[in-house]
C-alpha atoms as a PDB file:
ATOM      1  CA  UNK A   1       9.273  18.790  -2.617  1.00  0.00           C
ATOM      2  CA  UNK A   2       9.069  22.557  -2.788  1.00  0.00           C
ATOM      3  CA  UNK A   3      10.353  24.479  -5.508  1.00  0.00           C
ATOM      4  CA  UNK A   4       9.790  21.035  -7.714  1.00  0.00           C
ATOM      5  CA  UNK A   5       6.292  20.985  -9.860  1.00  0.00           C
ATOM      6  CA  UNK A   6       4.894  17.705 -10.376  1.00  0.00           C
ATOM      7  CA  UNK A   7       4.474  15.927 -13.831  1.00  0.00           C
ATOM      8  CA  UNK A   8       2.682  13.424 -15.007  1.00  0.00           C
ATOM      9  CA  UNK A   9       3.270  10.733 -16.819  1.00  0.00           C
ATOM     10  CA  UNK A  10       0.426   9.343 -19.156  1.00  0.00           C
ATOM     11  CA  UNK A  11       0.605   4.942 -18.361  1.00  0.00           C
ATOM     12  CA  UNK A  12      -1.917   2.507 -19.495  1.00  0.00           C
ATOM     13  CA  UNK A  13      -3.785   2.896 -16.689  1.00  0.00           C
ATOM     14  CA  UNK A  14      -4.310   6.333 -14.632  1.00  0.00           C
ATOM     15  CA  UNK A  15      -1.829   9.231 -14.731  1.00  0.00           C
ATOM     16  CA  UNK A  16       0.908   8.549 -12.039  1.00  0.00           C
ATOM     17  CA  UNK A  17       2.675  11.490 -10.556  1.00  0.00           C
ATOM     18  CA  UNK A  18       6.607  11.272 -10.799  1.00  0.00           C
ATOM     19  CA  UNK A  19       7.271  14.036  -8.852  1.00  0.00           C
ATOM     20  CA  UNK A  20       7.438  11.533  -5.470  1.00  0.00           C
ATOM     21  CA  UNK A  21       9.519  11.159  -2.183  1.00  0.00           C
ATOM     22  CA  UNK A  22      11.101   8.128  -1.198  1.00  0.00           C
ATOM     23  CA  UNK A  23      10.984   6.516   1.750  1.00  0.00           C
ATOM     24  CA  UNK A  24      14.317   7.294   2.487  1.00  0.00           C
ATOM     25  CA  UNK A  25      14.072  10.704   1.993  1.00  0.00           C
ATOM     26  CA  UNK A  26      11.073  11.286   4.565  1.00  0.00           C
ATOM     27  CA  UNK A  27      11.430  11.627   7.808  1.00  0.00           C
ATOM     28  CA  UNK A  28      11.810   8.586  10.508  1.00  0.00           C
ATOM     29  CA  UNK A  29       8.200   9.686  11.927  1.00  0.00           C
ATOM     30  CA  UNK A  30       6.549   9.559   8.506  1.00  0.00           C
ATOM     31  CA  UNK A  31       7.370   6.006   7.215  1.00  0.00           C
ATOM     32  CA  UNK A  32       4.952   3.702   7.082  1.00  0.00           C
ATOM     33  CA  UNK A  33       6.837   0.718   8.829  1.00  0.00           C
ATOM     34  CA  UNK A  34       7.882   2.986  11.486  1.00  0.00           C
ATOM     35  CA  UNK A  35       4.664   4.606  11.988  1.00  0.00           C
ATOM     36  CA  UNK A  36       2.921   0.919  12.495  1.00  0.00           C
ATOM     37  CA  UNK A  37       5.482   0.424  15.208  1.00  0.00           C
ATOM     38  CA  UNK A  38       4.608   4.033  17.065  1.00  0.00           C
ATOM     39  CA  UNK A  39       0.691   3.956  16.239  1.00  0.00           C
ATOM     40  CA  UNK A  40      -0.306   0.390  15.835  1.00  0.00           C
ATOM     41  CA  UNK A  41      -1.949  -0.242  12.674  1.00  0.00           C
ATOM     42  CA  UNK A  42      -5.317   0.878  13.617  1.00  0.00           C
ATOM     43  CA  UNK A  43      -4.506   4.351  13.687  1.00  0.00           C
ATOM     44  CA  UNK A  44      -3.003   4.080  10.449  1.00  0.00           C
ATOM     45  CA  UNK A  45      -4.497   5.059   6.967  1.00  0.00           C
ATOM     46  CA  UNK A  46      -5.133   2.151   4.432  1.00  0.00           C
ATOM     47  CA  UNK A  47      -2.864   3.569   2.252  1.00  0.00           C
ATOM     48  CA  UNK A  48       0.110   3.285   4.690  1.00  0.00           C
ATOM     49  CA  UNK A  49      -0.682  -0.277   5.792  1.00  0.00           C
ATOM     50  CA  UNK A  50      -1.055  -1.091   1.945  1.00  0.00           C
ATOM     51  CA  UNK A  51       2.593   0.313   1.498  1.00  0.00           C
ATOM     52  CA  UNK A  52       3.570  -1.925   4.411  1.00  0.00           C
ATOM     53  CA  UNK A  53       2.552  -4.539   2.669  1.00  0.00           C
ATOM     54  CA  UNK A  54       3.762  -3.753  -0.783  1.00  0.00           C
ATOM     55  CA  UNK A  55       7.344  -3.490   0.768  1.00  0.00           C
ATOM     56  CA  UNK A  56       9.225  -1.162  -1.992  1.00  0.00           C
ATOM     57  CA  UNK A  57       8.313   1.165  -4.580  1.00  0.00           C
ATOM     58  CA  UNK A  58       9.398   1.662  -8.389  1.00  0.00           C
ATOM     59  CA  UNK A  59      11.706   4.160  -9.470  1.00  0.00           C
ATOM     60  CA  UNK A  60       9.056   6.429  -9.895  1.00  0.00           C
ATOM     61  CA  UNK A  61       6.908   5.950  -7.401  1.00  0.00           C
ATOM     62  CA  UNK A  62       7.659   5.247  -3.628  1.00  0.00           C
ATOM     63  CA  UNK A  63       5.554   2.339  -1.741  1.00  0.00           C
ATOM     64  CA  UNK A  64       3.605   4.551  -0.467  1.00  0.00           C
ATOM     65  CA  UNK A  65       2.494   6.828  -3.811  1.00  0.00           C
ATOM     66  CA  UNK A  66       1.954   2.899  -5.388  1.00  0.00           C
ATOM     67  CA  UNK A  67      -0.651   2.210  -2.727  1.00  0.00           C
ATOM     68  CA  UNK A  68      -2.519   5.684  -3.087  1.00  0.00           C
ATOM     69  CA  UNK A  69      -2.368   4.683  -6.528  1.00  0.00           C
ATOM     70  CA  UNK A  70      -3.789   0.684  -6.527  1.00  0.00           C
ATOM     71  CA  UNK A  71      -6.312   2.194  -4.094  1.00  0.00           C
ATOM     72  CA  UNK A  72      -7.159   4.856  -6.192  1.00  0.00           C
ATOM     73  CA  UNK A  73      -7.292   2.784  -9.023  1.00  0.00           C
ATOM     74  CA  UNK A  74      -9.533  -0.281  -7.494  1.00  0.00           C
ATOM     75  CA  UNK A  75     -11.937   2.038  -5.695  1.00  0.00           C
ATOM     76  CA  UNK A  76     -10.852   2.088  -2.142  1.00  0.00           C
ATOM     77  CA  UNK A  77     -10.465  -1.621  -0.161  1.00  0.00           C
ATOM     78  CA  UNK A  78     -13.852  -2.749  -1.099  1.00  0.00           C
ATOM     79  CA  UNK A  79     -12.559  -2.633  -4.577  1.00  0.00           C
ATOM     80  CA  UNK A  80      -8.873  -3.947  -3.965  1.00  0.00           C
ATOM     81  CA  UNK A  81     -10.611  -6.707  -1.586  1.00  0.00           C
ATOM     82  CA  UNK A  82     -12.224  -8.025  -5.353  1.00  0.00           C
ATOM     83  CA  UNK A  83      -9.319  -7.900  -7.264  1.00  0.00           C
ATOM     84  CA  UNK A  84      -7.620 -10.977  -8.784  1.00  0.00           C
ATOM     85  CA  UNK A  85      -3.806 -11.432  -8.582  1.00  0.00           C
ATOM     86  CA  UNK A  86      -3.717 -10.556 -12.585  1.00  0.00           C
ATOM     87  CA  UNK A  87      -6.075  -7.079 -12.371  1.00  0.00           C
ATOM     88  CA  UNK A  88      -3.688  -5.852  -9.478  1.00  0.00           C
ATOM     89  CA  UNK A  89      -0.272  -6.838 -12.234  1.00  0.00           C
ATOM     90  CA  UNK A  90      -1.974  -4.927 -14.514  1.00  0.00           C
ATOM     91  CA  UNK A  91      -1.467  -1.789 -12.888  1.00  0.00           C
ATOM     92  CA  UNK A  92       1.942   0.202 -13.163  1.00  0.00           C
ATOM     93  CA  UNK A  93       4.269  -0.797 -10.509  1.00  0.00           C
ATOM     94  CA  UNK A  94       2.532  -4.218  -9.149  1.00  0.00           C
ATOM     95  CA  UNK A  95       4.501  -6.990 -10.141  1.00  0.00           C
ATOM     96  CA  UNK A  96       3.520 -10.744  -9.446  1.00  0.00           C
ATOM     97  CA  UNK A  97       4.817 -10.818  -5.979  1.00  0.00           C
ATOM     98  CA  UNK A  98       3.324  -7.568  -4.804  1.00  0.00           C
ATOM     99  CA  UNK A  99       0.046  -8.633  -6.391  1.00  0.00           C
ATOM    100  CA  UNK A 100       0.089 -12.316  -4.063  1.00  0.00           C
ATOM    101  CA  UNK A 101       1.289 -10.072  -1.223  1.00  0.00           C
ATOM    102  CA  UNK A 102      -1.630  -8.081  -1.393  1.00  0.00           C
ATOM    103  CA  UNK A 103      -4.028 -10.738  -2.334  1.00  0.00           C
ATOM    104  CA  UNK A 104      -2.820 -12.845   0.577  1.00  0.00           C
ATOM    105  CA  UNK A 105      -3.223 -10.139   2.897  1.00  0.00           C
ATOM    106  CA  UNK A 106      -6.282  -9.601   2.455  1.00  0.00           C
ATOM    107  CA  UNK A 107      -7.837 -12.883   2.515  1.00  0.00           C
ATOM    108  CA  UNK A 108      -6.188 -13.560   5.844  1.00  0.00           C
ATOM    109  CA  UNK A 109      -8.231 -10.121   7.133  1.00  0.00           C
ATOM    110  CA  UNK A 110     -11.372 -11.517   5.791  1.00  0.00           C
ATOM    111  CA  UNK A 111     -10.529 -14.812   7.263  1.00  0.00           C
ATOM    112  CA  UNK A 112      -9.868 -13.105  10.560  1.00  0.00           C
ATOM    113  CA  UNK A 113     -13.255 -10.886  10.305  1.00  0.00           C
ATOM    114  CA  UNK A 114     -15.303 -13.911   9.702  1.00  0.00           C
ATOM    115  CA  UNK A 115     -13.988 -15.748  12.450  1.00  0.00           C
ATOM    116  CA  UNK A 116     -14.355 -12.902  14.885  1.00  0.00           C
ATOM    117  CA  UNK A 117     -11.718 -10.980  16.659  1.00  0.00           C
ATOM    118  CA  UNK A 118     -10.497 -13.100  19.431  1.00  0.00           C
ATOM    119  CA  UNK A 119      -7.193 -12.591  22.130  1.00  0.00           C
ATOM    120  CA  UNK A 120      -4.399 -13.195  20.574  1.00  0.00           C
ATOM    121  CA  UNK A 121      -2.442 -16.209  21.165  1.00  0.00           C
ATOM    122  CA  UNK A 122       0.942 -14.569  21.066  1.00  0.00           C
ATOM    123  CA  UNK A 123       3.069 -12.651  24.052  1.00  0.00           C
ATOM    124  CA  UNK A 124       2.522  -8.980  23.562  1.00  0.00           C
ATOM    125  CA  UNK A 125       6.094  -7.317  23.917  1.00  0.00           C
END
């Protein structure tokens, strides 16, 4: 936000910025859910369709700033993709059910990639 510095705030893990925008504050074009819908996810960046997928943020952190964050913190998807339920908890902000969430989503990719990409089965509309 201008005008506003950022601080940070020293957590177990790596520093996490608390000067952050929420969702709600951004605009309609710029949130992640509503960007999937416009774009499609494969124009998307990982750390938008991670927030997706994390759902909310913390008080401190919005979903999206959490995702930079566990992607940051795991080294990118290759990283995240090795992660246990309990390494993702460990980090600020990822509770039990964002951990599965995430954990879950990515095994059905990997199922999905080693399967190979076939038509989908569903009506597109």
């Amino acid at each position: 936000m201008p005008g506003r510095t950022p601080e940070t705030t020293e957590t177990a893990g790596p520093q996490v910025d608390t000067a952050h925008t929420a969702i709600a504050d951004m605009e309609p074009s710029d949130r992640p859910r509503e960007r999937l819908v416009a774009l499609g996810a494969e124009r998307m960046r990982d750390a938008e369709l991670l927030a997706v997928v994390i759902g909310s943020g913390t008080p401190a952190l919005s979903s999206v700033e959490l995702a930079r964050l566990v992607l940051k913190t795991t080294g990118g998807l290759p990283g995240l993709a090795r992660c246990t339920p309990a390494q993702l908890q460990a980090l600020p902000g990822v509770g039990q059910a964002v951990a599965l969430r995430i954990v879950a989503s990515l095994a059905l990719g990997s199922r999905a990639a080693a399967r190979g990409r076939a038509a989908p089965k569903v009506p597109e509309g």
